[in-house]
C-alpha atoms as a PDB file:
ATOM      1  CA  UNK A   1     -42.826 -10.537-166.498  1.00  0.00           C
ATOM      2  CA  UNK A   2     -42.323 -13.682-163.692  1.00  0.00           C
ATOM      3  CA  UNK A   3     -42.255 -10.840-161.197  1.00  0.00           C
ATOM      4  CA  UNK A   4     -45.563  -9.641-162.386  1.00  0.00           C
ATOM      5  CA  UNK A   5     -47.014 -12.876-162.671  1.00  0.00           C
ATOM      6  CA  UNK A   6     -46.134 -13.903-159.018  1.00  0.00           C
ATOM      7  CA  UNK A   7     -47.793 -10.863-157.862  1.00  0.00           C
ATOM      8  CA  UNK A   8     -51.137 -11.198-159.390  1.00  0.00           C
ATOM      9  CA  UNK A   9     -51.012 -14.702-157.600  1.00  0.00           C
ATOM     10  CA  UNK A  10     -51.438 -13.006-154.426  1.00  0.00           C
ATOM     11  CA  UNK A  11     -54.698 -14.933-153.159  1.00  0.00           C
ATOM     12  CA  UNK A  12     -53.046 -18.347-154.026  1.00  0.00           C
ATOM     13  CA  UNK A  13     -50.302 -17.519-151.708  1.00  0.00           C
ATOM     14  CA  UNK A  14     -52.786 -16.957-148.681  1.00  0.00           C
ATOM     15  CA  UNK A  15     -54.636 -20.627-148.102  1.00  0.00           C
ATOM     16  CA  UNK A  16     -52.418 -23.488-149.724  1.00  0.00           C
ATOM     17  CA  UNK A  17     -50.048 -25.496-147.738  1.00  0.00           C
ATOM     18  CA  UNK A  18     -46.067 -25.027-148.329  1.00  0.00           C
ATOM     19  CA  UNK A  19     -45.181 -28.019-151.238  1.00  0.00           C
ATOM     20  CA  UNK A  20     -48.837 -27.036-153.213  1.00  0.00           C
ATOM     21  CA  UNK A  21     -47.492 -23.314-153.381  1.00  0.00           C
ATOM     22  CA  UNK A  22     -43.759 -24.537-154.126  1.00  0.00           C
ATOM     23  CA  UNK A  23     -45.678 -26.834-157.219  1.00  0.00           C
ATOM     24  CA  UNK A  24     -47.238 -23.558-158.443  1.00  0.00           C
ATOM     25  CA  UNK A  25     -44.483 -21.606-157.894  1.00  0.00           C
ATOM     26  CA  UNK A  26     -42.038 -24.315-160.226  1.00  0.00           C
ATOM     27  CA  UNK A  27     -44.981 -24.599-162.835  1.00  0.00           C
ATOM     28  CA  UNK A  28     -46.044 -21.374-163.445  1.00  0.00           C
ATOM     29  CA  UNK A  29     -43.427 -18.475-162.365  1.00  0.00           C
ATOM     30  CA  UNK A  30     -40.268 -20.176-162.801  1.00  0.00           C
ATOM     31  CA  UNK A  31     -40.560 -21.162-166.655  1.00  0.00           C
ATOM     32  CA  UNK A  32     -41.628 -17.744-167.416  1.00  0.00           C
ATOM     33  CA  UNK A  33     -38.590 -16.622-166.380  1.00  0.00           C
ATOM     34  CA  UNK A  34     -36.530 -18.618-168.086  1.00  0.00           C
ATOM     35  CA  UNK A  35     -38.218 -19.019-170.571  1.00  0.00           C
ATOM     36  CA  UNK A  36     -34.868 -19.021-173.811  1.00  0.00           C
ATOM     37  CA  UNK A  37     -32.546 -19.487-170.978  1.00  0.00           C
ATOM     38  CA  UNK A  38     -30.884 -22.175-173.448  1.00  0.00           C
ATOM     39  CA  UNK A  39     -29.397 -19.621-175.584  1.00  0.00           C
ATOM     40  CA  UNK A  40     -28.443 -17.561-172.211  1.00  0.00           C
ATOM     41  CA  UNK A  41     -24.439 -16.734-171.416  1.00  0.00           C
ATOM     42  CA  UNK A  42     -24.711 -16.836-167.737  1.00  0.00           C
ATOM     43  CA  UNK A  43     -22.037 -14.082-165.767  1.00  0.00           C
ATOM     44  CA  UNK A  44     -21.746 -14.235-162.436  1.00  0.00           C
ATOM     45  CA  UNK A  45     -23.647 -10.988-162.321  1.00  0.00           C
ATOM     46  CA  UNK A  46     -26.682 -12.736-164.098  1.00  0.00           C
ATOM     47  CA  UNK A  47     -26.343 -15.948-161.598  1.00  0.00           C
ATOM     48  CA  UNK A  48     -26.594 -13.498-158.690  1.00  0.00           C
ATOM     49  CA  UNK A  49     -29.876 -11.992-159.913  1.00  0.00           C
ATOM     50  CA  UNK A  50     -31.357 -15.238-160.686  1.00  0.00           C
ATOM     51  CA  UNK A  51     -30.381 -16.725-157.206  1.00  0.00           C
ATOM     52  CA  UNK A  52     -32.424 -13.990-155.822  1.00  0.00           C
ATOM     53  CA  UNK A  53     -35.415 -14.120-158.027  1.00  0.00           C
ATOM     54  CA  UNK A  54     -35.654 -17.243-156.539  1.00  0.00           C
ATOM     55  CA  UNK A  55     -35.810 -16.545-153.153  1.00  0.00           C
ATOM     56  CA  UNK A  56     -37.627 -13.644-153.700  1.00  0.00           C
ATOM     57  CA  UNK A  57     -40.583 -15.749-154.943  1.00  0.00           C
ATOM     58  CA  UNK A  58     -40.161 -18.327-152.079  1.00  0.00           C
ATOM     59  CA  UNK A  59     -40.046 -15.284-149.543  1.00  0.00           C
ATOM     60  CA  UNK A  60     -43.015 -13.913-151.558  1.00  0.00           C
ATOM     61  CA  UNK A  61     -44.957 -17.177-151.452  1.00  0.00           C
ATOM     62  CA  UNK A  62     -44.393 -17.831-147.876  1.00  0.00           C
ATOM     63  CA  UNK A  63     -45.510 -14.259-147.214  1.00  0.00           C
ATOM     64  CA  UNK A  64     -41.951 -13.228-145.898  1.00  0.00           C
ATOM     65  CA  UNK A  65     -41.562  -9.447-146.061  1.00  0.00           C
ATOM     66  CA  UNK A  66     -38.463  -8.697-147.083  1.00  0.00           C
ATOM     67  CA  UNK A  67     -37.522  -5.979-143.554  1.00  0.00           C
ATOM     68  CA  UNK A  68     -37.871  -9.736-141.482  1.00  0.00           C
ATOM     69  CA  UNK A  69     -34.410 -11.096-140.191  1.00  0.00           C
ATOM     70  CA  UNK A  70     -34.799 -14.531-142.081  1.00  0.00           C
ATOM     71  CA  UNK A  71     -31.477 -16.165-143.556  1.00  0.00           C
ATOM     72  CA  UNK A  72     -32.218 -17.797-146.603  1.00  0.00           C
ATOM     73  CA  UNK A  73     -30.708 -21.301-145.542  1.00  0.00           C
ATOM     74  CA  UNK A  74     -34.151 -20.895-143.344  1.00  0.00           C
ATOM     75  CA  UNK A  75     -36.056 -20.760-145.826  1.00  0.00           C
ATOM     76  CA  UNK A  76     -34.986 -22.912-147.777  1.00  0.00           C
ATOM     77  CA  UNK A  77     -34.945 -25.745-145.033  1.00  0.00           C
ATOM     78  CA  UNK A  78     -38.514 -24.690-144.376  1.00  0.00           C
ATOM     79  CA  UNK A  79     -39.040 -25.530-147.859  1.00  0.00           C
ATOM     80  CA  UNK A  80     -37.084 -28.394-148.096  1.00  0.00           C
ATOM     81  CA  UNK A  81     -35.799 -27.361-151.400  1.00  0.00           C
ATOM     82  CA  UNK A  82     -31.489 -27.287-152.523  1.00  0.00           C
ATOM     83  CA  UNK A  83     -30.104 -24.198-152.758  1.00  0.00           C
ATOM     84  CA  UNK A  84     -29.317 -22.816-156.211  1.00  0.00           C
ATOM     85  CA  UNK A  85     -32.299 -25.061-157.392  1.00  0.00           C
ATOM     86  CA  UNK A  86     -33.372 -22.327-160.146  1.00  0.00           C
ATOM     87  CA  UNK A  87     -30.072 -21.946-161.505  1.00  0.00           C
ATOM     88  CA  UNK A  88     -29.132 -25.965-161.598  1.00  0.00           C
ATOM     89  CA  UNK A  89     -32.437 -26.322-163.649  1.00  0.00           C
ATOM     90  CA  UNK A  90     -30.814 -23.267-166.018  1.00  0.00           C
ATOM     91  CA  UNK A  91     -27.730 -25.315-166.334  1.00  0.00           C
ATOM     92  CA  UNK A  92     -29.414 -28.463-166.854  1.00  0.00           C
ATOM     93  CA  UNK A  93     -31.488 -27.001-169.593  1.00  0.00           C
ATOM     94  CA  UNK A  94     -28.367 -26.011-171.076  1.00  0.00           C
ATOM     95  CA  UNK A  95     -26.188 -28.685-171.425  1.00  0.00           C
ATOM     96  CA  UNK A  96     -29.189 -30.856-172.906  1.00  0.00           C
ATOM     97  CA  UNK A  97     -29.324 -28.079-175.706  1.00  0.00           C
ATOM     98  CA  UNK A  98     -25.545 -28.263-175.623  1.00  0.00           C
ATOM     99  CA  UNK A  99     -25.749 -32.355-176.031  1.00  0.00           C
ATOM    100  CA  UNK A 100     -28.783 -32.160-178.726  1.00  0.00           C
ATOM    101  CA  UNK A 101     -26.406 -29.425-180.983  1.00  0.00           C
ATOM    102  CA  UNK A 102     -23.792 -31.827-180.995  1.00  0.00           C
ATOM    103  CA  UNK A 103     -25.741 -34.583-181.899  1.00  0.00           C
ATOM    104  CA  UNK A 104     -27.541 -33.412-185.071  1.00  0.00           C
ATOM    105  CA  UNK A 105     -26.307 -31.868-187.835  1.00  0.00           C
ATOM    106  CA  UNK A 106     -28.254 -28.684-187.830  1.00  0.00           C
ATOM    107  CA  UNK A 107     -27.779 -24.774-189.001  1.00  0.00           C
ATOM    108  CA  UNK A 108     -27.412 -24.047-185.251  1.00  0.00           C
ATOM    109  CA  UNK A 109     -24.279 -26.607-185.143  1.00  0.00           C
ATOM    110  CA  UNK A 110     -22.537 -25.386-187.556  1.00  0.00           C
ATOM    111  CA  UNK A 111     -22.946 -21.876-186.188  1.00  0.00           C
ATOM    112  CA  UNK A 112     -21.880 -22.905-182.806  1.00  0.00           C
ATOM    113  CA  UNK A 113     -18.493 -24.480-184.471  1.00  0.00           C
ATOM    114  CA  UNK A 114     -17.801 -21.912-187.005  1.00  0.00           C
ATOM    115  CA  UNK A 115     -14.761 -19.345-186.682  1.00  0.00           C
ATOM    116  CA  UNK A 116     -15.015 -15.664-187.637  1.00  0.00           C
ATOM    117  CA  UNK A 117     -12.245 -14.320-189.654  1.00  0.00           C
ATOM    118  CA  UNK A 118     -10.417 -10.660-188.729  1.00  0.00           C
ATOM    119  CA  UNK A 119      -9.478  -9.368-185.562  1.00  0.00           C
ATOM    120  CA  UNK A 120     -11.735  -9.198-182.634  1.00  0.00           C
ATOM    121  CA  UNK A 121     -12.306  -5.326-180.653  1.00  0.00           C
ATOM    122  CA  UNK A 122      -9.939  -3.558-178.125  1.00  0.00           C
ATOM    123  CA  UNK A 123     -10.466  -4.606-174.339  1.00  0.00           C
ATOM    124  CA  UNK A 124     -11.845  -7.613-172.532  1.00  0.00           C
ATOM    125  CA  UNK A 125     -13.523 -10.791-175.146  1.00  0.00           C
ATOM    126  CA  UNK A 126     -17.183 -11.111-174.079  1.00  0.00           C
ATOM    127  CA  UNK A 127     -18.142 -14.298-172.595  1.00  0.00           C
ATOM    128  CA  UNK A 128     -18.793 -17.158-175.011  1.00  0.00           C
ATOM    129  CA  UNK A 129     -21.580 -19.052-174.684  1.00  0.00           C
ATOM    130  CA  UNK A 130     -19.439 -22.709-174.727  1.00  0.00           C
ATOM    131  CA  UNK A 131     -17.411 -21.231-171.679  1.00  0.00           C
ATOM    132  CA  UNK A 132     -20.044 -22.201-169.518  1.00  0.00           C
ATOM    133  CA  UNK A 133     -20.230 -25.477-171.064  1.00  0.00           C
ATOM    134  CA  UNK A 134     -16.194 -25.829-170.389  1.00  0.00           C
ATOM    135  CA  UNK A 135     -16.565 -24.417-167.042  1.00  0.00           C
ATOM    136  CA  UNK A 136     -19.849 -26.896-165.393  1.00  0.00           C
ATOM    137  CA  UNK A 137     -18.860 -29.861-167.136  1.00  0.00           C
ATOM    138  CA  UNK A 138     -14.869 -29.079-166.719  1.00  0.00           C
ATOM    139  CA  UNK A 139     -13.820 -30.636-170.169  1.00  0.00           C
ATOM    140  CA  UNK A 140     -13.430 -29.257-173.218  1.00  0.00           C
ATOM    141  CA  UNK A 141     -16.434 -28.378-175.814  1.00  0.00           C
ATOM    142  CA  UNK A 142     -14.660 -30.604-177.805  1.00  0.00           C
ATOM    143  CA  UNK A 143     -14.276 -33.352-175.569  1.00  0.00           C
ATOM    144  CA  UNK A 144     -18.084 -32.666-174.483  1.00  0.00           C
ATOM    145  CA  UNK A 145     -19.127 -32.666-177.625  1.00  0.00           C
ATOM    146  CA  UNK A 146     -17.629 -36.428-177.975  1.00  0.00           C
ATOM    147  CA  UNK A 147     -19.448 -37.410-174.424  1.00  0.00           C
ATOM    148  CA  UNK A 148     -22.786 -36.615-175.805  1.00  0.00           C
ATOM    149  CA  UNK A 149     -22.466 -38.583-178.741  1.00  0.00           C
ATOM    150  CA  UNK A 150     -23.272 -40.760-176.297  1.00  0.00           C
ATOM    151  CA  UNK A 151     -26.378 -39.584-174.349  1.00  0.00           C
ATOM    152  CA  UNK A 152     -26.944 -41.578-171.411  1.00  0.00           C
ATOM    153  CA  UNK A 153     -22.840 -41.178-170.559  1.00  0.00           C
ATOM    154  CA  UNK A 154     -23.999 -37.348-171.525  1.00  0.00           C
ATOM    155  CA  UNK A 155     -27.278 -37.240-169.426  1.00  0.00           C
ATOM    156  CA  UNK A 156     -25.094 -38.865-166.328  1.00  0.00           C
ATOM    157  CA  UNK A 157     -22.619 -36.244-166.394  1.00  0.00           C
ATOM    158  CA  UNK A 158     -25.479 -33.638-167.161  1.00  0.00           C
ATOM    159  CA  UNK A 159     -26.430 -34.723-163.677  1.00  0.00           C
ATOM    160  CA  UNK A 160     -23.633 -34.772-162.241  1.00  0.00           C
ATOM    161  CA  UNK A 161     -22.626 -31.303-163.187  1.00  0.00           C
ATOM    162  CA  UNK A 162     -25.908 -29.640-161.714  1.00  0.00           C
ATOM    163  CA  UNK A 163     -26.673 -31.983-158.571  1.00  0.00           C
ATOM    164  CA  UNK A 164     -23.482 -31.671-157.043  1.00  0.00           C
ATOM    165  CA  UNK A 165     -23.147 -27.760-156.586  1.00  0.00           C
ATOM    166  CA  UNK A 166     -24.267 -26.459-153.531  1.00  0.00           C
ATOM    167  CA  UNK A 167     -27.415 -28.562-153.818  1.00  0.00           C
ATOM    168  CA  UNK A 168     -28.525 -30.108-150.373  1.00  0.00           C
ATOM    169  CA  UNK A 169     -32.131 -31.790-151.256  1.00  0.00           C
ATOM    170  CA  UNK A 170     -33.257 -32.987-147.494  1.00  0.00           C
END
């Protein structure tokens, strides 16, 4: 759908300069694709794939075909934009949901804390959605569930979490 959307912008792409496209690009494209990614349990299968819907809509709007020999650290300089910016944004989203669950007492809090009786299938457990939460913010759900009782404490940490990976804002 973002993929389709970015290509029907084709004429936009041709006479703005670089940060008016980039504003476009983060307003319209980039929330249609995530568009539910609170509820998302992110692999790092899915994290690929989203890193490179992301510069394929920077290559796309700087009119990049994909056969030229352009790292992406180029383009991204060009842009001035931090690496992984799509994904941190994902993350971010996340955790806020995460720190909102915990601090109302809703239907969707009590489903996110409940425990399923009986045994679970043969082979691998699927990824739970509060692993990610365990593995950005590198506490427990538990213990982040405390923190954002708090919210600025929360928020701070929230930032922390998705500024600090591989982001390099020049």
């Amino acid at each position: 759908m973002a993929v389709g959307q970015l290509k029907k912008m084709e004429k936009i792409w041709k006479g703005q300069d670089k940060q008016t496209k980039l504003k476009i690009v983060r307003a319209c494209i980039f929330p249609t694709a995530i568009y539910g990614c609170e509820g998302w349990t992110l692999t790092t299968a899915d994290e690929k794939k989203i890193n490179a819907f992301e510069m394929k809509c920077y290559r796309r709007m700087l009119r990049i075909p994909w056969i030229a020999k352009r790292k992406n650290t180029e383009i991204l300089k060009e842009l001035k934009v931090g690496q992984d910016w799509l994904l941190n944004n994902i993350k971010a989203r996340k955790l806020s949901y995460f720190g909102h669950l915990k601090r109302h007492d809703s239907l969707e809090k009590h489903i996110l804390e409940a425990r399923l009786e009986g045994k679970r299938r043969k082979g691998r457990p699927t990824r739970r959605w509060t692993e990610d939460i365990e593995e950005w913010l590198q506490i427990s759900p538990t213990e982040a569930g405390r923190e954002a009782q708090k919210r600025e404490v929360f928020r701070r940490r929230v930032r922390e979490a998705t500024s600090t990976q591989t982001c390099q804002d020049e």
